[in-house]
Structure formats: C-alpha cells, structure tokens
PDB file of N, CA and C in Angstrom:
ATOM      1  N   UNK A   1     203.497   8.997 194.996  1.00  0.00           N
ATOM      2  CA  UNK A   1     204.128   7.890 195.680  1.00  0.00           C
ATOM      3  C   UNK A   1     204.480   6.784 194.677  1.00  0.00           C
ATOM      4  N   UNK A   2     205.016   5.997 194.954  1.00  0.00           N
ATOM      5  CA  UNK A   2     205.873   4.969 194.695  1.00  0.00           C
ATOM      6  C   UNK A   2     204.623   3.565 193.879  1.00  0.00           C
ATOM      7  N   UNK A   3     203.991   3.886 194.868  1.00  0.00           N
ATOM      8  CA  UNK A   3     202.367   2.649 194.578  1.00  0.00           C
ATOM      9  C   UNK A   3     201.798   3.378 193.450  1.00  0.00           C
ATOM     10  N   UNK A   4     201.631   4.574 193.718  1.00  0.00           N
ATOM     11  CA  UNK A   4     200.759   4.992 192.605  1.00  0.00           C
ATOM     12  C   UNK A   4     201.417   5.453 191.500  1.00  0.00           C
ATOM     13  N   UNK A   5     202.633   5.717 191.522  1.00  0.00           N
ATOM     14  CA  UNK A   5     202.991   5.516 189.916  1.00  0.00           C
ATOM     15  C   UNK A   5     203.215   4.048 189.474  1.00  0.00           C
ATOM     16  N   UNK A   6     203.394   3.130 189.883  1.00  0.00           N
ATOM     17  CA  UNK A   6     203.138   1.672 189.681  1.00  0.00           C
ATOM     18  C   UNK A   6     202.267   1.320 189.037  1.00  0.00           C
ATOM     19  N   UNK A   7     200.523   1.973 190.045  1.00  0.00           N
ATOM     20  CA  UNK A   7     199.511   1.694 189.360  1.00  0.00           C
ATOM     21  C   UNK A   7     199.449   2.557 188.338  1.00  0.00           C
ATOM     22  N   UNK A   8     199.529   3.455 188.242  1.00  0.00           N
ATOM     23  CA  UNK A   8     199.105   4.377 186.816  1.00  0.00           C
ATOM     24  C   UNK A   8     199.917   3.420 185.802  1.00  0.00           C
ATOM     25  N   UNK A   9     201.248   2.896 185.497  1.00  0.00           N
ATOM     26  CA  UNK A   9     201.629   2.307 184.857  1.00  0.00           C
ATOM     27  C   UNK A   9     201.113   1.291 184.317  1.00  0.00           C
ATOM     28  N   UNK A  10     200.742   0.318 185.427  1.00  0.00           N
ATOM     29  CA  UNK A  10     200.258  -1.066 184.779  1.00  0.00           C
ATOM     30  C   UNK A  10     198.515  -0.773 184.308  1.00  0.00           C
ATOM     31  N   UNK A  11     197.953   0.373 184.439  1.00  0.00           N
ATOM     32  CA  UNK A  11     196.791   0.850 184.084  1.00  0.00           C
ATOM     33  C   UNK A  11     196.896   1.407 183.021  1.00  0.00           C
ATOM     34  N   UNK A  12     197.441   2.051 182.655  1.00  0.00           N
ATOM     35  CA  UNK A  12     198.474   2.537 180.475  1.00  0.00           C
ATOM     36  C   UNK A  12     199.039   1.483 180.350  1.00  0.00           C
ATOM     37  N   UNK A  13     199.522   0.496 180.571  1.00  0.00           N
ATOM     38  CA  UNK A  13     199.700  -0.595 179.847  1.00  0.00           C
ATOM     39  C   UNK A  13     198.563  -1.899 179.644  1.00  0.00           C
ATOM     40  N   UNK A  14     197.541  -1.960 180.362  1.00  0.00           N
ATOM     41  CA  UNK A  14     196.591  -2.497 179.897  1.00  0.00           C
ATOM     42  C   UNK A  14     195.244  -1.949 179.386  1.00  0.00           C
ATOM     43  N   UNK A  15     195.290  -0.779 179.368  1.00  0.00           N
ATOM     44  CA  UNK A  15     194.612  -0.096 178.312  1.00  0.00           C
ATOM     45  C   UNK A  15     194.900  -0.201 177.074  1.00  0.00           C
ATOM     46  N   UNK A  16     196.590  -0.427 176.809  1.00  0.00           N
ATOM     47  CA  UNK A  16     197.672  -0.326 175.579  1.00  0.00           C
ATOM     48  C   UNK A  16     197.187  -1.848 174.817  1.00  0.00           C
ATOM     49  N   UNK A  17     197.707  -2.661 175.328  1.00  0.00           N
ATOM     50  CA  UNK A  17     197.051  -3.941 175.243  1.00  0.00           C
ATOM     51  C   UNK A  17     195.652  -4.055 174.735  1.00  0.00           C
ATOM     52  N   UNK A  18     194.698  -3.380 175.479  1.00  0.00           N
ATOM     53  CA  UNK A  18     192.879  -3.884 175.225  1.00  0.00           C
ATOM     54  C   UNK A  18     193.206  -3.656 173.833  1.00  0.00           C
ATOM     55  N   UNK A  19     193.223  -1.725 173.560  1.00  0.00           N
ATOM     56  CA  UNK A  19     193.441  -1.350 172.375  1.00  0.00           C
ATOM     57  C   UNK A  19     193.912  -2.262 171.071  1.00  0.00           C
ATOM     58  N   UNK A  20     195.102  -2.836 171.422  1.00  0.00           N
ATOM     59  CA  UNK A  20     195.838  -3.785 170.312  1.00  0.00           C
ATOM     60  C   UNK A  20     195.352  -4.731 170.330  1.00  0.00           C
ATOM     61  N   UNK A  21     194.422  -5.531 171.154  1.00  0.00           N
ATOM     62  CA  UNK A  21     193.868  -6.882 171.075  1.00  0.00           C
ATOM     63  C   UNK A  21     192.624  -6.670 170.407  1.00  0.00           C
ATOM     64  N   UNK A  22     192.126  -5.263 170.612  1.00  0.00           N
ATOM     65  CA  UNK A  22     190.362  -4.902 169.865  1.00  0.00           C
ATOM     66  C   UNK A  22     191.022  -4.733 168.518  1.00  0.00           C
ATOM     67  N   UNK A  23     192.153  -4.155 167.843  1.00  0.00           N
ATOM     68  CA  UNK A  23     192.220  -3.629 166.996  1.00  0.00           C
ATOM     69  C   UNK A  23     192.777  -4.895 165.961  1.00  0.00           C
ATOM     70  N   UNK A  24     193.681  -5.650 166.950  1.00  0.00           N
ATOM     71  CA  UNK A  24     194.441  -7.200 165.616  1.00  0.00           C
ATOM     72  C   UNK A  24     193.331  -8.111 165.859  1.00  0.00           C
ATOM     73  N   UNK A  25     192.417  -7.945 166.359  1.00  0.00           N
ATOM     74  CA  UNK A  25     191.041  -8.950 166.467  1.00  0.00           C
ATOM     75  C   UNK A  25     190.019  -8.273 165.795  1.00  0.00           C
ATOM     76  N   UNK A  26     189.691  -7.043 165.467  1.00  0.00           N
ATOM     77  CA  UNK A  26     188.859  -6.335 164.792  1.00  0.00           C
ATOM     78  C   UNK A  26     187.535  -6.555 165.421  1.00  0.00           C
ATOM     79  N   UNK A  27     187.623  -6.439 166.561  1.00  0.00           N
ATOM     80  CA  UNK A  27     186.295  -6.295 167.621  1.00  0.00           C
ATOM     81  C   UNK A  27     185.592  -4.799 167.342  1.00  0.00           C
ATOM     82  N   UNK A  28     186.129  -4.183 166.775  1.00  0.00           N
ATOM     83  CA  UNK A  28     185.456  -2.974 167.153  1.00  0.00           C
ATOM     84  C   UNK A  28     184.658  -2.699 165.566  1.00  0.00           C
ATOM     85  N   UNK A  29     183.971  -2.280 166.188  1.00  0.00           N
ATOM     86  CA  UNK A  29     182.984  -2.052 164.927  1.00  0.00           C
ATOM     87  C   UNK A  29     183.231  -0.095 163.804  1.00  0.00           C
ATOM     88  N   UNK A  30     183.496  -0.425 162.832  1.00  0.00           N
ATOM     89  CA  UNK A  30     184.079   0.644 162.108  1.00  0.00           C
ATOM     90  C   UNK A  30     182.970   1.956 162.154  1.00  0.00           C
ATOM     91  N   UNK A  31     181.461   0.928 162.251  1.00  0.00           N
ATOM     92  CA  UNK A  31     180.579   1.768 162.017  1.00  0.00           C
ATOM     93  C   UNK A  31     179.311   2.024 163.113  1.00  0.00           C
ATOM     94  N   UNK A  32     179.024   2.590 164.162  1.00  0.00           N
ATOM     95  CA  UNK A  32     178.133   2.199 164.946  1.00  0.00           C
ATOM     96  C   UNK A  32     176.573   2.380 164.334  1.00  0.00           C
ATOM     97  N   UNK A  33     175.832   1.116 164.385  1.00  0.00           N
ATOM     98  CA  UNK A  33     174.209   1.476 163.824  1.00  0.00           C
ATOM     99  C   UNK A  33     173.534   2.275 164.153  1.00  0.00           C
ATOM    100  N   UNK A  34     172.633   2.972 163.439  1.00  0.00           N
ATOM    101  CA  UNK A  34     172.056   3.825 164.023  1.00  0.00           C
ATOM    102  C   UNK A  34     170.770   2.823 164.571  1.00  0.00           C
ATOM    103  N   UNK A  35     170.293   3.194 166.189  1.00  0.00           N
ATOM    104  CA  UNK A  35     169.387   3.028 166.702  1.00  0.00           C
ATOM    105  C   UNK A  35     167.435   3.813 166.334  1.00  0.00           C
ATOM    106  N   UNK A  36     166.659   3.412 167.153  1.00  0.00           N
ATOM    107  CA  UNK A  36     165.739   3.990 167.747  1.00  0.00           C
ATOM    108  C   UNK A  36     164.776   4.369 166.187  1.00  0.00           C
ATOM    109  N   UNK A  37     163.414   4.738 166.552  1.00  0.00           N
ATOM    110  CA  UNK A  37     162.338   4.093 164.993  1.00  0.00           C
ATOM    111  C   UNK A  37     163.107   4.756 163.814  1.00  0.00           C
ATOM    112  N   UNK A  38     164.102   5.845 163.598  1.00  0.00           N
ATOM    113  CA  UNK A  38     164.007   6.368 162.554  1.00  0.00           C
ATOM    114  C   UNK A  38     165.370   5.573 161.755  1.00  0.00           C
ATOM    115  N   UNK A  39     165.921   4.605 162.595  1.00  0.00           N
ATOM    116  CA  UNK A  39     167.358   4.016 162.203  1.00  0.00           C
ATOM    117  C   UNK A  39     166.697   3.155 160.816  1.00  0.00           C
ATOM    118  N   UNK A  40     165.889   2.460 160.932  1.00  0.00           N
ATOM    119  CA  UNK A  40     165.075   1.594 159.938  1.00  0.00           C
ATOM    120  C   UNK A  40     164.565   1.863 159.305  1.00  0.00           C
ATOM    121  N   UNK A  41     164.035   1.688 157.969  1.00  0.00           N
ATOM    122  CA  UNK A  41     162.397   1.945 156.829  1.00  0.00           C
ATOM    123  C   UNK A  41     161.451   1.257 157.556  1.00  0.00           C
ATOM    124  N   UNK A  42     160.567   1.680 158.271  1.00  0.00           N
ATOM    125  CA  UNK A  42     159.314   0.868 158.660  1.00  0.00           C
ATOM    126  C   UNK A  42     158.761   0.254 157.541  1.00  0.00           C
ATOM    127  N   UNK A  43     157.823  -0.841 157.699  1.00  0.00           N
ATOM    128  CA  UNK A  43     157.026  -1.506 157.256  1.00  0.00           C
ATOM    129  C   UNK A  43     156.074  -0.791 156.837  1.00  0.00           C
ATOM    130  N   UNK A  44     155.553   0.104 157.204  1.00  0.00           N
ATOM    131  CA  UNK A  44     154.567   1.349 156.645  1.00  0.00           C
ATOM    132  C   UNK A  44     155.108   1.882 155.335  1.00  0.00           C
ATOM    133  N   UNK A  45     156.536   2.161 155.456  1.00  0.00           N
ATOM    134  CA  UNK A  45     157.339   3.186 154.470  1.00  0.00           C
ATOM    135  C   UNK A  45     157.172   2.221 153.157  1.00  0.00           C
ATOM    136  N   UNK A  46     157.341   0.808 153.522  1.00  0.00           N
ATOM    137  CA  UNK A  46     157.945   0.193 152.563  1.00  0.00           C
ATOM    138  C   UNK A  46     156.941  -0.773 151.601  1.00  0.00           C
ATOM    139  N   UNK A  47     155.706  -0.361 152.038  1.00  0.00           N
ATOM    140  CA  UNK A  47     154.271  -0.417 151.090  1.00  0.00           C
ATOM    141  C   UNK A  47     154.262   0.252 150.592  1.00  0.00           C
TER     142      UNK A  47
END
C-alpha cells in the first residue's frame, strides 16, 4: 500500500541520516572494549 511504502521510505532515510550523523560526528567507537575479568591485568597479575 501506499502508507507503507511511505513508511518504509522515511524509515531508510532516517536510518541514512543516523548513519551520517554517527559517522561526521565520530560517535562510534572504531574499537569495542573488551569486557568482563579477563578484559583487564588484575591487580594480582600485576605484582
């Protein structure tokens, strides 16, 4: 229908957008950290 290709549209175009605003703002992080005990040198390790 008529509505719903409308919405699919303006829904790829603000996806299009987030994308280019995360990417010329550099929100996104290149590298994700690693989490959880083994992401770190414990304090144990490092005596």
């Amino acid at each position: 229908s008529e509505a719903l290709r409308k919405g699919a549209e303006q829904l790829a175009g603000n996806a299009v957008r987030m994308a280019r605003d995360l990417i010329e703002r550099d929100l996104c992080a290149p590298h994700i950290a690693r989490g959880g005990r083994k992401a770190h040198n414990s304090a144990a390790e490092q005596e």
